[in-house]
N, C-alpha and C. Protein backbone atom coordinates (compact mmCIF):
# COMPACT_ATOMS: atom_id res chain seq x y z
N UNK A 1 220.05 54.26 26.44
CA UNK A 1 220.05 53.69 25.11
C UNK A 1 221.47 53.25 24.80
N UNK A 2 221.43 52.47 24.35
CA UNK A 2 223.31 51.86 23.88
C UNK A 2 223.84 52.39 22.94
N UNK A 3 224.77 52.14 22.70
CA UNK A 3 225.61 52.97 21.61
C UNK A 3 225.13 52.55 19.99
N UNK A 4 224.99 51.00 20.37
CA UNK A 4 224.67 50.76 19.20
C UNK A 4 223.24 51.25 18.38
N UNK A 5 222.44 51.24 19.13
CA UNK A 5 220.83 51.92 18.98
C UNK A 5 221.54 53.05 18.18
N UNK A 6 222.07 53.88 19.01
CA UNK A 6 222.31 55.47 18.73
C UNK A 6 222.80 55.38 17.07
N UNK A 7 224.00 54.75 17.25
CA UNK A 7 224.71 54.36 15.95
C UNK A 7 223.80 54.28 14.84
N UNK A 8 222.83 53.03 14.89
CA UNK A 8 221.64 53.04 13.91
C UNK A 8 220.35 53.76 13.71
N UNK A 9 220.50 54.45 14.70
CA UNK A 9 219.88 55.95 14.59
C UNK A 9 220.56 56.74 13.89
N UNK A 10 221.62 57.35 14.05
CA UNK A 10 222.57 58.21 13.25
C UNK A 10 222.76 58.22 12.02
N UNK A 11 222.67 56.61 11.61
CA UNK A 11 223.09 55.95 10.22
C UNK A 11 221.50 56.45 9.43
N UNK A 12 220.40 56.00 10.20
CA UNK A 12 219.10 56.33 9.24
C UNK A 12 218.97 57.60 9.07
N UNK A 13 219.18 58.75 9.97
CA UNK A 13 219.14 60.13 9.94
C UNK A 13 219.59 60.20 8.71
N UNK A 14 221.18 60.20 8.64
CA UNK A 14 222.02 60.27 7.60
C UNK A 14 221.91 59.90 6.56
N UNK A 15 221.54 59.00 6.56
CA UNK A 15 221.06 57.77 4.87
C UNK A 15 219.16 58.82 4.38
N UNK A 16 218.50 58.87 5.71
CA UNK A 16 217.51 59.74 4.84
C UNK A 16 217.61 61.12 5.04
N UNK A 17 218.29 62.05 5.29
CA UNK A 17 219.16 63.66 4.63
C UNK A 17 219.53 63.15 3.47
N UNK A 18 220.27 62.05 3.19
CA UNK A 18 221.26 61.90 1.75
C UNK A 18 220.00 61.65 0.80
N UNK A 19 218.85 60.72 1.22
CA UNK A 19 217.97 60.57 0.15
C UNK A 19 217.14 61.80 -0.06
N UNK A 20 216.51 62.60 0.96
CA UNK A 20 215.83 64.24 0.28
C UNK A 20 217.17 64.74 -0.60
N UNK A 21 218.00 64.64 -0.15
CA UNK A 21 218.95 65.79 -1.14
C UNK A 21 219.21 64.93 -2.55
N UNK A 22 218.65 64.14 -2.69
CA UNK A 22 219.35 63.46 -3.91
C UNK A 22 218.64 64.00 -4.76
N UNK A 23 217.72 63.96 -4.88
CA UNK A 23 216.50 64.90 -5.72
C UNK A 23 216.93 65.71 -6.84
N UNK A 24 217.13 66.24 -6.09
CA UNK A 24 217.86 67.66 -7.20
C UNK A 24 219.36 68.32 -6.78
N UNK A 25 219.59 68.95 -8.20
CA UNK A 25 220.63 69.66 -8.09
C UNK A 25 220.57 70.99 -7.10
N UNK A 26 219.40 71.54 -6.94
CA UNK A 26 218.64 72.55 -6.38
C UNK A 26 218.17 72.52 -4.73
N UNK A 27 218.30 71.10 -4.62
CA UNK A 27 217.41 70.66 -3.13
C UNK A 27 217.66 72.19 -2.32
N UNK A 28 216.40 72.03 -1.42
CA UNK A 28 216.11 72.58 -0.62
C UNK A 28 216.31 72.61 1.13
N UNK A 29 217.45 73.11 1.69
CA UNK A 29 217.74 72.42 3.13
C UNK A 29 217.17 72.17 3.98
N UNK A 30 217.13 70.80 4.52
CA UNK A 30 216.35 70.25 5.65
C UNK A 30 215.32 71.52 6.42
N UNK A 31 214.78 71.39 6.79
CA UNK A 31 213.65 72.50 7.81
C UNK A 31 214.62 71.94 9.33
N UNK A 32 215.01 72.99 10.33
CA UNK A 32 215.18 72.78 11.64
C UNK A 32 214.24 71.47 12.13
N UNK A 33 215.51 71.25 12.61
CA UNK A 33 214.62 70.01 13.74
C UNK A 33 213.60 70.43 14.65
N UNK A 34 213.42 71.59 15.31
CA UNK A 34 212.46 71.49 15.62
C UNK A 34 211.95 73.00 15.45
N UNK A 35 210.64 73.04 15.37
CA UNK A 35 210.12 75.01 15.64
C UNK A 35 210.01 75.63 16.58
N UNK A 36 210.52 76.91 16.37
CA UNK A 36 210.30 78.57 17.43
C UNK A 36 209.79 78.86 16.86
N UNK A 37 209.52 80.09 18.06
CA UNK A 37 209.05 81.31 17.60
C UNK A 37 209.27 81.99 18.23
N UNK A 38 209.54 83.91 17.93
CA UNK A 38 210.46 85.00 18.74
C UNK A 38 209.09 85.88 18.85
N UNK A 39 208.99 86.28 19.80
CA UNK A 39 207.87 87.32 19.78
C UNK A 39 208.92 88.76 19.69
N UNK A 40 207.87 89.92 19.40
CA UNK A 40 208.59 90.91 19.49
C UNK A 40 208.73 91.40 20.67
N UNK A 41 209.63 92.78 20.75
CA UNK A 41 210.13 93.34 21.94
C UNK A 41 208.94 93.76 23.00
N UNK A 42 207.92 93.43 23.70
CA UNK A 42 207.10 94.55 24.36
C UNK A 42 207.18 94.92 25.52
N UNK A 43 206.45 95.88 25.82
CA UNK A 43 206.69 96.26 27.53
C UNK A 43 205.47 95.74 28.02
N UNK A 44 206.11 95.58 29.51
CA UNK A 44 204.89 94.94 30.85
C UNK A 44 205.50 95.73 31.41
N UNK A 45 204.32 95.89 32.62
CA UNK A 45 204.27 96.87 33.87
C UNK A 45 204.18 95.51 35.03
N UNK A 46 205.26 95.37 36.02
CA UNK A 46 204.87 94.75 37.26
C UNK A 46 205.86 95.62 38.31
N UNK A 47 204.60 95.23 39.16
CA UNK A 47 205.58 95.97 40.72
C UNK A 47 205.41 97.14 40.03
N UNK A 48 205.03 97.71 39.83
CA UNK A 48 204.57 99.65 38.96
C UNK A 48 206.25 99.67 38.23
N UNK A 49 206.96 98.69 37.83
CA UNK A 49 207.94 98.98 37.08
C UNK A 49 208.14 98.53 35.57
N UNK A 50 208.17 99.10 34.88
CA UNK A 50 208.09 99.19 32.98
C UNK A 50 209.35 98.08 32.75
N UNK A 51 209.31 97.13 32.07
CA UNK A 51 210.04 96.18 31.92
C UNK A 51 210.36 95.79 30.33
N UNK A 52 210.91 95.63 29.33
CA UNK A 52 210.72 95.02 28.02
C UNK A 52 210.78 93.40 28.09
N UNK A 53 210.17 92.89 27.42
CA UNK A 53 210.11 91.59 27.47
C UNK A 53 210.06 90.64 25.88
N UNK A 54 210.38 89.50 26.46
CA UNK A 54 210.65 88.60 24.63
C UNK A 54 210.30 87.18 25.23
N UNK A 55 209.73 86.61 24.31
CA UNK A 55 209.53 85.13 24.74
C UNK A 55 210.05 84.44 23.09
N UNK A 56 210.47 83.55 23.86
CA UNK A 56 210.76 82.43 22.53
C UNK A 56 209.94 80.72 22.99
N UNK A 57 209.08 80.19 22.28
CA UNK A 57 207.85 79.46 22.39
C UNK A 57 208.48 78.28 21.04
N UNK A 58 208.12 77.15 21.30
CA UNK A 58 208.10 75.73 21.21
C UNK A 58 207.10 75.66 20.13
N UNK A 59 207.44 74.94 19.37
CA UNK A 59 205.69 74.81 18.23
C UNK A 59 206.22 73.48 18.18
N UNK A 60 206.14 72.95 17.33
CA UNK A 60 206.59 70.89 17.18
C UNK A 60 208.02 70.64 16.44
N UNK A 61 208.29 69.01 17.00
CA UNK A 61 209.69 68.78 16.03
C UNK A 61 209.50 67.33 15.02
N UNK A 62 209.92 67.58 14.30
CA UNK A 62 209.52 66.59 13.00
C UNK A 62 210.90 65.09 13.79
N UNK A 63 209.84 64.14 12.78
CA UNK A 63 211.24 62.79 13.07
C UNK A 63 211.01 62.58 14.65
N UNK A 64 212.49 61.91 15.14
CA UNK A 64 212.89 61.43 16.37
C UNK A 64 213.10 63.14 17.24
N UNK A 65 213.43 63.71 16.64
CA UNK A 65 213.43 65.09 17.09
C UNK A 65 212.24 65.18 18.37
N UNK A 66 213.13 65.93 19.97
CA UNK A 66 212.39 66.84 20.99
C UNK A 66 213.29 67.93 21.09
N UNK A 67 212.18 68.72 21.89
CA UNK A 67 212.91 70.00 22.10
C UNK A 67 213.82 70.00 23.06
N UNK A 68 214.96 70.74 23.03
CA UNK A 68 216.08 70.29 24.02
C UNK A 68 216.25 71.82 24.90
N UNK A 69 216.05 72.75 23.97
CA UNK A 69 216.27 73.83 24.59
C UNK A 69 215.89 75.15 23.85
N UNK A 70 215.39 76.01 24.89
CA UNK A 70 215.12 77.57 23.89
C UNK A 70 215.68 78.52 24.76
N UNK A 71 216.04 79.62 24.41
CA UNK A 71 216.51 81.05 24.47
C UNK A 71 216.45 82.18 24.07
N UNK A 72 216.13 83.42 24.98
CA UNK A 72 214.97 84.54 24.35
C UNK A 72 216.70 85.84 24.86
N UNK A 73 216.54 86.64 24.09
CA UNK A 73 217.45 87.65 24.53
C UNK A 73 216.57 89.00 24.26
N UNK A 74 216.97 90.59 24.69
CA UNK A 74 216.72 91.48 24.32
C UNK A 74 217.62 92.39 24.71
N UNK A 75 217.76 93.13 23.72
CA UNK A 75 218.95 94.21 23.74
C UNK A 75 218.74 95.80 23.80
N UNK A 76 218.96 96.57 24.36
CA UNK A 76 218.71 97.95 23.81
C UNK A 76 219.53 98.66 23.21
N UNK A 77 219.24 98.83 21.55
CA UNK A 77 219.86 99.26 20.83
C UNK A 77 220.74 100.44 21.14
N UNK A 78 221.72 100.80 20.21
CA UNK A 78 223.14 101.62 20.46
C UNK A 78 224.25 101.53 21.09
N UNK A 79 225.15 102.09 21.33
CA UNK A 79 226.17 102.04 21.30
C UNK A 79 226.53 100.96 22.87
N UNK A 80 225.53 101.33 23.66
CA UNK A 80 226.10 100.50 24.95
C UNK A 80 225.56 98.79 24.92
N UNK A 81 224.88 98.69 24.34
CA UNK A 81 224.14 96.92 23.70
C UNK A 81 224.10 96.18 25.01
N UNK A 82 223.59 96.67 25.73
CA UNK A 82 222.66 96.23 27.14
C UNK A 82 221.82 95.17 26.78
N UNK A 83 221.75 94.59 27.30
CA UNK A 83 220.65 92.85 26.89
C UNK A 83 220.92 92.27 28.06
N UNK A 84 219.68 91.46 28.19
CA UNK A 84 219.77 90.26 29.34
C UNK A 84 218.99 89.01 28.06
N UNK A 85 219.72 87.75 28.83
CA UNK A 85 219.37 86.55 27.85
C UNK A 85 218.67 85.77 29.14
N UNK A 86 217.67 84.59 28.93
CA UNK A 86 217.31 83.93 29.88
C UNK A 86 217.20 82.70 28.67
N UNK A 87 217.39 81.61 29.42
CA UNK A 87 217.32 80.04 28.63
C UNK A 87 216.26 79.02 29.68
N UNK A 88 215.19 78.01 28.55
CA UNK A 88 213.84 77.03 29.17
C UNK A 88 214.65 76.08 28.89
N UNK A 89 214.81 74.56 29.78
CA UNK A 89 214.92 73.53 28.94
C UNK A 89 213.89 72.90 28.67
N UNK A 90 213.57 71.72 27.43
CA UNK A 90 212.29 71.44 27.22
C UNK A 90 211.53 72.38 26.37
N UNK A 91 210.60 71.46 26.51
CA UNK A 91 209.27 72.52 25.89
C UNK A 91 208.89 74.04 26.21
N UNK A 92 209.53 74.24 27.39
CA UNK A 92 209.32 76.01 28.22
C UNK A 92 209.40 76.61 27.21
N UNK A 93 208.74 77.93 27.28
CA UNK A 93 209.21 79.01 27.01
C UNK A 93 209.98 79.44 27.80
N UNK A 94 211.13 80.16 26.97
CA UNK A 94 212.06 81.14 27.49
C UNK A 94 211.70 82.38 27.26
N UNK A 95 211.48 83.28 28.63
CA UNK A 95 210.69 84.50 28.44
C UNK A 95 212.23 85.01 29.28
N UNK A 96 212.39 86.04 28.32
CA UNK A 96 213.13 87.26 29.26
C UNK A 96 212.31 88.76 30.00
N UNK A 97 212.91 89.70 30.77
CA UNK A 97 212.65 90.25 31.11
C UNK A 97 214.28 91.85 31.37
N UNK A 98 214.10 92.72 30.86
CA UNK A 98 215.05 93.77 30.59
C UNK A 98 214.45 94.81 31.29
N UNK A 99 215.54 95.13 32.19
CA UNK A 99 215.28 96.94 32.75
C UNK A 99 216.75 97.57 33.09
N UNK A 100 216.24 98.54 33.22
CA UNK A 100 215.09 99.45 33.30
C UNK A 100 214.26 99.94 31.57
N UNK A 101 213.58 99.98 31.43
CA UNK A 101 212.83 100.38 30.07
C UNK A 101 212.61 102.08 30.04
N UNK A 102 213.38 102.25 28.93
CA UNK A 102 213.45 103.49 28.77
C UNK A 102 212.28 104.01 27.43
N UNK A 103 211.92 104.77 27.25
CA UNK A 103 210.32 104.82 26.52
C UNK A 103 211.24 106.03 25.16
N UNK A 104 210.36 105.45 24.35
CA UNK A 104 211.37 105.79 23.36
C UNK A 104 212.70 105.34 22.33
N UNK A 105 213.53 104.22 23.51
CA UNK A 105 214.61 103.07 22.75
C UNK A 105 214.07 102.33 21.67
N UNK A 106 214.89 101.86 21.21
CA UNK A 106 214.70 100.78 20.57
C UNK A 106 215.35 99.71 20.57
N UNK A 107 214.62 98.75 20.95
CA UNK A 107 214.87 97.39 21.26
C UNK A 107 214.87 96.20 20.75
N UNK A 108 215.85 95.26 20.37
CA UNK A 108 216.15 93.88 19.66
C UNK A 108 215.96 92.87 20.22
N UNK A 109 214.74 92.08 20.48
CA UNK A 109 215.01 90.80 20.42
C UNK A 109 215.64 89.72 19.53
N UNK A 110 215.89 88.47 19.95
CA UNK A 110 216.79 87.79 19.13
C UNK A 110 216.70 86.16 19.91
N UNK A 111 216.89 85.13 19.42
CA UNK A 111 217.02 83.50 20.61
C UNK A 111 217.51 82.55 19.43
N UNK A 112 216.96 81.32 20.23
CA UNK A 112 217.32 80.27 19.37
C UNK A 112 216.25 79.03 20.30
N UNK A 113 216.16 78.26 19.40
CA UNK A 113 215.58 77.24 19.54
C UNK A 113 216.53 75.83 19.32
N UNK A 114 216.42 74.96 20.17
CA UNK A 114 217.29 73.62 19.54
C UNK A 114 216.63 72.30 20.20
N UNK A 115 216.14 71.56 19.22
CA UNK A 115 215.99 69.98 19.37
C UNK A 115 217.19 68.94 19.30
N UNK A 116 216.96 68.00 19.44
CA UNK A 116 218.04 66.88 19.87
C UNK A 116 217.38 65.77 19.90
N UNK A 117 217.76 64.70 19.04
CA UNK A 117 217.56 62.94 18.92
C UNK A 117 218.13 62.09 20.68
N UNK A 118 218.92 62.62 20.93
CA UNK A 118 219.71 61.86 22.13
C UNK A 118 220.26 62.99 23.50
N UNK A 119 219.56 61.96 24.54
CA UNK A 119 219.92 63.09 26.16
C UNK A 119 221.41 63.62 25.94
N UNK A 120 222.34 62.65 25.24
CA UNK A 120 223.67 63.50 25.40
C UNK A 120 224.02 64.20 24.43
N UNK A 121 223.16 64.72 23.73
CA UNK A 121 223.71 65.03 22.20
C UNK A 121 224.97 66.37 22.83
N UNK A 122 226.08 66.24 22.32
CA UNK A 122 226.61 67.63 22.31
C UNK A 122 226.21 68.82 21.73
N UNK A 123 226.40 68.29 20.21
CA UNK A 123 225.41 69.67 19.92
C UNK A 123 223.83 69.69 19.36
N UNK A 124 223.18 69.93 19.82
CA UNK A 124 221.73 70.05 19.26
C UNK A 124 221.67 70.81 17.87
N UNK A 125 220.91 70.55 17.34
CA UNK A 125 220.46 71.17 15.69
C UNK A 125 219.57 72.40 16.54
N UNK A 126 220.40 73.68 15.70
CA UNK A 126 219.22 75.08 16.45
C UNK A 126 218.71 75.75 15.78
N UNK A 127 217.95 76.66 15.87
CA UNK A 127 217.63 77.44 15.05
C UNK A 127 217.36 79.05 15.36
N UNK A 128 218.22 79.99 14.46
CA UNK A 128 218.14 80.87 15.17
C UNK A 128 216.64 82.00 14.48
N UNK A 129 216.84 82.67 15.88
CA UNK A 129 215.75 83.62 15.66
C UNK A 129 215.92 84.91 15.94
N UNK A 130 215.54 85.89 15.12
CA UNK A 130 215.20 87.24 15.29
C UNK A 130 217.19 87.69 13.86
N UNK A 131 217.16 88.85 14.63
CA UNK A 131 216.33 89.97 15.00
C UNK A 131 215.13 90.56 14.87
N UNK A 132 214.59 90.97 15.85
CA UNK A 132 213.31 91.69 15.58
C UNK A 132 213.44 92.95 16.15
N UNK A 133 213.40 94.03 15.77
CA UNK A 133 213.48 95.60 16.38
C UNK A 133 212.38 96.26 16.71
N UNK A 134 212.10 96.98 17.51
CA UNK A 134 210.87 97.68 18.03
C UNK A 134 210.96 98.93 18.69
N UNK A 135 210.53 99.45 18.22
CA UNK A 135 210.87 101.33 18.98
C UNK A 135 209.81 101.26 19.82
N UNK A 136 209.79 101.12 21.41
CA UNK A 136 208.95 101.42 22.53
C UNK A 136 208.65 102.76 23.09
């Protein structure tokens, strides 16, 4: 796409953000470009080994808006904040997977979701998600 496209892409984005907000003194901020969703912390059993797991899942993106990227993390709460993060590009889900699972912890998931108008965007519009806590 050329620069100039982009340019007059940018300009309409901009010109209609400025027209929702004109509204009111009160307006209400844009909704994320595009939707997640964080599931909570749960355990799976594979290979006979107890695992915690988190997915972060794609729902739709409003406008010129696609999904550019998602990311699922989970942590086990206290003092040592152990987590593994895994990242989908696209529409994927980003499912993580955490061990060893200790029965009894309690565990934080957490991600983000981000859409993007343009393949090079630097930064994507994101949206974050969680915490969500769960005693396993």
């Amino acid at each position: 796409m050329s620069r100039v496209v982009k340019v007059v892409w940018v300009g309409l984005l901009a010109g209609w953000a400025a027209l929702l907000g004109a509204g009111s003194a009160h307006a209400q901020p844009l909704p994320p470009a595009c939707g997640y969703t964080l599931s909570p912390p749960q355990v799976v059993h594979t290979d006979g080994v107890g695992r915690v797991t988190a997915t972060v899942s794609f729902g739709d993106c409003f406008g010129p808006f696609r999904p550019a990227m998602s990311v699922a993390c989970v942590y086990l709460a206290g003092p040592s904040s152990q987590g593994q993060c895994t990242q989908a590009r696209g529409p994927g889900a980003a499912q993580v997977f955490f061990e060893p699972y200790q029965p009894g912890a309690t565990y934080i998931s957490s991600g983000r979701g981000c859409g993007k108008v343009f393949e090079d965007a630097l930064e994507p519009n994101c949206q974050m998600l969680g915490p969500i806590n769960a005693t396993l």
